[in-house]
Protein backbone atom coordinates (compact mmCIF):
# COMPACT_ATOMS: atom_id res chain seq x y z
CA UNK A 1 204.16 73.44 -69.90
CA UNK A 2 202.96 75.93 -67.24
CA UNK A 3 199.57 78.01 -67.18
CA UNK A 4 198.11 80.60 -64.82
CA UNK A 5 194.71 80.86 -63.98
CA UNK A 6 193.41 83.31 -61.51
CA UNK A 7 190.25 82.72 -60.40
CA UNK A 8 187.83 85.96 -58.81
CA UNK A 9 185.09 86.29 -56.81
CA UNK A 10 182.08 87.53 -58.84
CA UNK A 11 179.65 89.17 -56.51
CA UNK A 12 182.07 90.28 -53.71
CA UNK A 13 182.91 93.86 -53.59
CA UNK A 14 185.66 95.35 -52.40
CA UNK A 15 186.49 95.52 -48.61
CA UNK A 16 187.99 97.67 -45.95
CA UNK A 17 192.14 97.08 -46.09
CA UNK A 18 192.08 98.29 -42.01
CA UNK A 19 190.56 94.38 -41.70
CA UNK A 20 193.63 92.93 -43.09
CA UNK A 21 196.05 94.94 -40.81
CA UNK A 22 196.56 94.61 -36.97
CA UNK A 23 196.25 98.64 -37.07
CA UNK A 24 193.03 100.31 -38.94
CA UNK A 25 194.66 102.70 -41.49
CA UNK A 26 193.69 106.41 -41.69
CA UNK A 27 193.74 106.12 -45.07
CA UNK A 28 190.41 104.83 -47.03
CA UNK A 29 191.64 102.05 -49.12
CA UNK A 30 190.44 99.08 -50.34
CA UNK A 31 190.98 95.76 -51.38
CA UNK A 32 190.28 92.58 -53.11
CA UNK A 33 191.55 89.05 -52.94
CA UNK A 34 191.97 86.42 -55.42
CA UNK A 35 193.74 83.05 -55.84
CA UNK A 36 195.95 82.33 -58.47
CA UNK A 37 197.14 78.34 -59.62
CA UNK A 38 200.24 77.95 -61.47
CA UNK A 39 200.11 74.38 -63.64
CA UNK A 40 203.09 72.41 -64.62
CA UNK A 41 201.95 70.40 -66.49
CA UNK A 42 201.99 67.85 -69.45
CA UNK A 43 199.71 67.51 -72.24
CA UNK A 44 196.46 70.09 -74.02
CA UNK A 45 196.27 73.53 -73.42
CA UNK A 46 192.21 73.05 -73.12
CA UNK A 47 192.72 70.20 -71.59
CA UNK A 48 194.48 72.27 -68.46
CA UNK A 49 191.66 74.39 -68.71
CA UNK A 50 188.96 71.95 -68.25
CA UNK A 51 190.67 70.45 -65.44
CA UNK A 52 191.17 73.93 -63.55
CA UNK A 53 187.43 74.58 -64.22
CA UNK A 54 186.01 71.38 -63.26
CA UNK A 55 187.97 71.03 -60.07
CA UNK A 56 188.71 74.74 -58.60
CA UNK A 57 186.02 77.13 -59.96
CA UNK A 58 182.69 77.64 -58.90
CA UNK A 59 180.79 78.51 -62.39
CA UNK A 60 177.95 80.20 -60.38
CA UNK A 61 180.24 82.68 -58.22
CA UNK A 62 183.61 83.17 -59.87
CA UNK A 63 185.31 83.71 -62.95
CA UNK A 64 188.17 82.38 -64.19
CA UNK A 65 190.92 84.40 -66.03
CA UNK A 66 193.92 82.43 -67.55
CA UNK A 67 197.29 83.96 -68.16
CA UNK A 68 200.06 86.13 -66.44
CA UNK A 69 198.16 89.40 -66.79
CA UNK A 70 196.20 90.52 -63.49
CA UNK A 71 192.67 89.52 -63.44
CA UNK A 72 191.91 93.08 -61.73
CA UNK A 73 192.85 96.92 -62.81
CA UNK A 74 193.93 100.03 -61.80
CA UNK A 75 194.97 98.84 -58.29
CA UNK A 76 197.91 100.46 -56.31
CA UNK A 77 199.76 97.42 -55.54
CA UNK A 78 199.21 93.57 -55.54
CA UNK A 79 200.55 91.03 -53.08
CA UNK A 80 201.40 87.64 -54.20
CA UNK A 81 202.18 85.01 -51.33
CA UNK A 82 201.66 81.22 -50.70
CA UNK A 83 203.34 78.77 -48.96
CA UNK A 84 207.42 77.88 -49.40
CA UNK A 85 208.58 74.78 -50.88
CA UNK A 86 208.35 72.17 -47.81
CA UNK A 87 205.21 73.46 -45.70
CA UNK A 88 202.27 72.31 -45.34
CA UNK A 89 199.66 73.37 -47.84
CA UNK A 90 196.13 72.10 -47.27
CA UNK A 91 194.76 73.15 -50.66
CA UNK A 92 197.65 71.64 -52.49
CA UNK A 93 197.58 68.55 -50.82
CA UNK A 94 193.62 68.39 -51.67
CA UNK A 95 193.71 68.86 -55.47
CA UNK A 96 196.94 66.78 -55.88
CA UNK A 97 194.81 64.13 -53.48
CA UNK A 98 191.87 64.46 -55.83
CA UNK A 99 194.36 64.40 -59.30
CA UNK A 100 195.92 61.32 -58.25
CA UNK A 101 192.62 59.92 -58.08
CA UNK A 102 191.08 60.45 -61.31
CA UNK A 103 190.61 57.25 -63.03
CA UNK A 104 191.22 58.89 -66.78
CA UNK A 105 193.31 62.40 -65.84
CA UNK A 106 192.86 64.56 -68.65
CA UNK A 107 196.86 65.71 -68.32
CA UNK A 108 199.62 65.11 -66.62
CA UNK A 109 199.97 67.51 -63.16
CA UNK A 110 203.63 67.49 -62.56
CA UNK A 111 203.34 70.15 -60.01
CA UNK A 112 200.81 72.83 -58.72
CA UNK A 113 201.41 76.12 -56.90
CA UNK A 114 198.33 77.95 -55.15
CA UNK A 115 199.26 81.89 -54.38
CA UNK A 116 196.71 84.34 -52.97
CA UNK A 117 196.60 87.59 -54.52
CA UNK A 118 195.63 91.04 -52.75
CA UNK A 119 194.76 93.92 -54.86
CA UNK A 120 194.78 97.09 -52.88
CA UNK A 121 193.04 99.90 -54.25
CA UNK A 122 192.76 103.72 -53.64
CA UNK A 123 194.70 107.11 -53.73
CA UNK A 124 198.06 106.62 -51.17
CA UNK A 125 201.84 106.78 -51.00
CA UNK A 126 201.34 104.03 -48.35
CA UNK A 127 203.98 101.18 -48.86
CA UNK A 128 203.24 97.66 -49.31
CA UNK A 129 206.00 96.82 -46.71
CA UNK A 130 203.01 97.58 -44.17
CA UNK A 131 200.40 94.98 -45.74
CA UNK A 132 203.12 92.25 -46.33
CA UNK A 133 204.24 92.41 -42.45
CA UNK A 134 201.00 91.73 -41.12
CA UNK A 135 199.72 89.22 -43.90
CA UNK A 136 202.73 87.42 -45.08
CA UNK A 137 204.38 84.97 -42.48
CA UNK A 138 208.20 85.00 -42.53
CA UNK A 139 208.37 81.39 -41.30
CA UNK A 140 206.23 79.80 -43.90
CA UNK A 141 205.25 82.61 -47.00
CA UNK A 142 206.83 83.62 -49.80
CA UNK A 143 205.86 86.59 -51.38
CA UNK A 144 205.89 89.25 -54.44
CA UNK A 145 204.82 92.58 -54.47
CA UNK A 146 203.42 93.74 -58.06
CA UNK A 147 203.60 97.50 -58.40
CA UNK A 148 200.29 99.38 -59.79
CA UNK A 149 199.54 100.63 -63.27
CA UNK A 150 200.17 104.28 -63.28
């Protein structure tokens, strides 16, 4: 089986997008990032759940939305991107570490893939060709841009 879960930041508000680009913008636009875990995995549905929530959210400061939907709204454009198949990925490396360690693992993790998610928000024609170039690495990223709600 597969599940999504998104996880935000609860008290941080929305920042500047110039502090994501090499070049400030002259365009007032914000943003706001999030990371996003895609399970495959064997075994309960709440099970998943419990496992995501015990081992990647902090209950205090973020919430934790499960699904394909966006966890955000009315944003111009998203930017998914994490690491290709075959790089090194710190995070991954970490929970699969800590999975394999569980005495009694509450499901079978057959594979995990960590994405960071940029909403950009705000009133522009400005492409999201700009944002990728400057976040997204060609060498080691993948990446999908996610058009707005209009």
């Amino acid at each position: 089986m597969k599940a999504i879960f998104e996880i935000t930041d609860r008290y941080l508000e929305a920042g500047d997008c110039s502090a994501l680009l090499y070049a400030p913008l002259d365009e007032a636009l914000s943003y706001r990032q999030t990371r996003r875990y895609t399970l495959d995995y064997e075994g309960d549905q709440a099970a998943a759940l419990d496992f995501v929530s015990k081992t990647l959210l902090d209950e205090v400061g973020q919430e934790l939305h499960q699904g394909e939907g966006a966890a955000l709204s009315d944003y111009l454009f998203a930017i998914d991107y994490g690491m290709k198949p075959g790089a090194l990925d710190l995070e991954k490396e970490a929970v699969m570490s800590y999975y394999r360690n569980l005495k009694e693992a509450p499901i079978v993790l057959n594979d995990l893939k960590i994405e960071h998610r940029v909403y950009v928000f705000g009133e522009s024609k400005i492409s999201a060709d700009r944002f990728v170039s400057d976040i997204c690495n060609r060498a080691i990223h993948t990446w999908t841009v996610i058009e707005g709600k209009e």
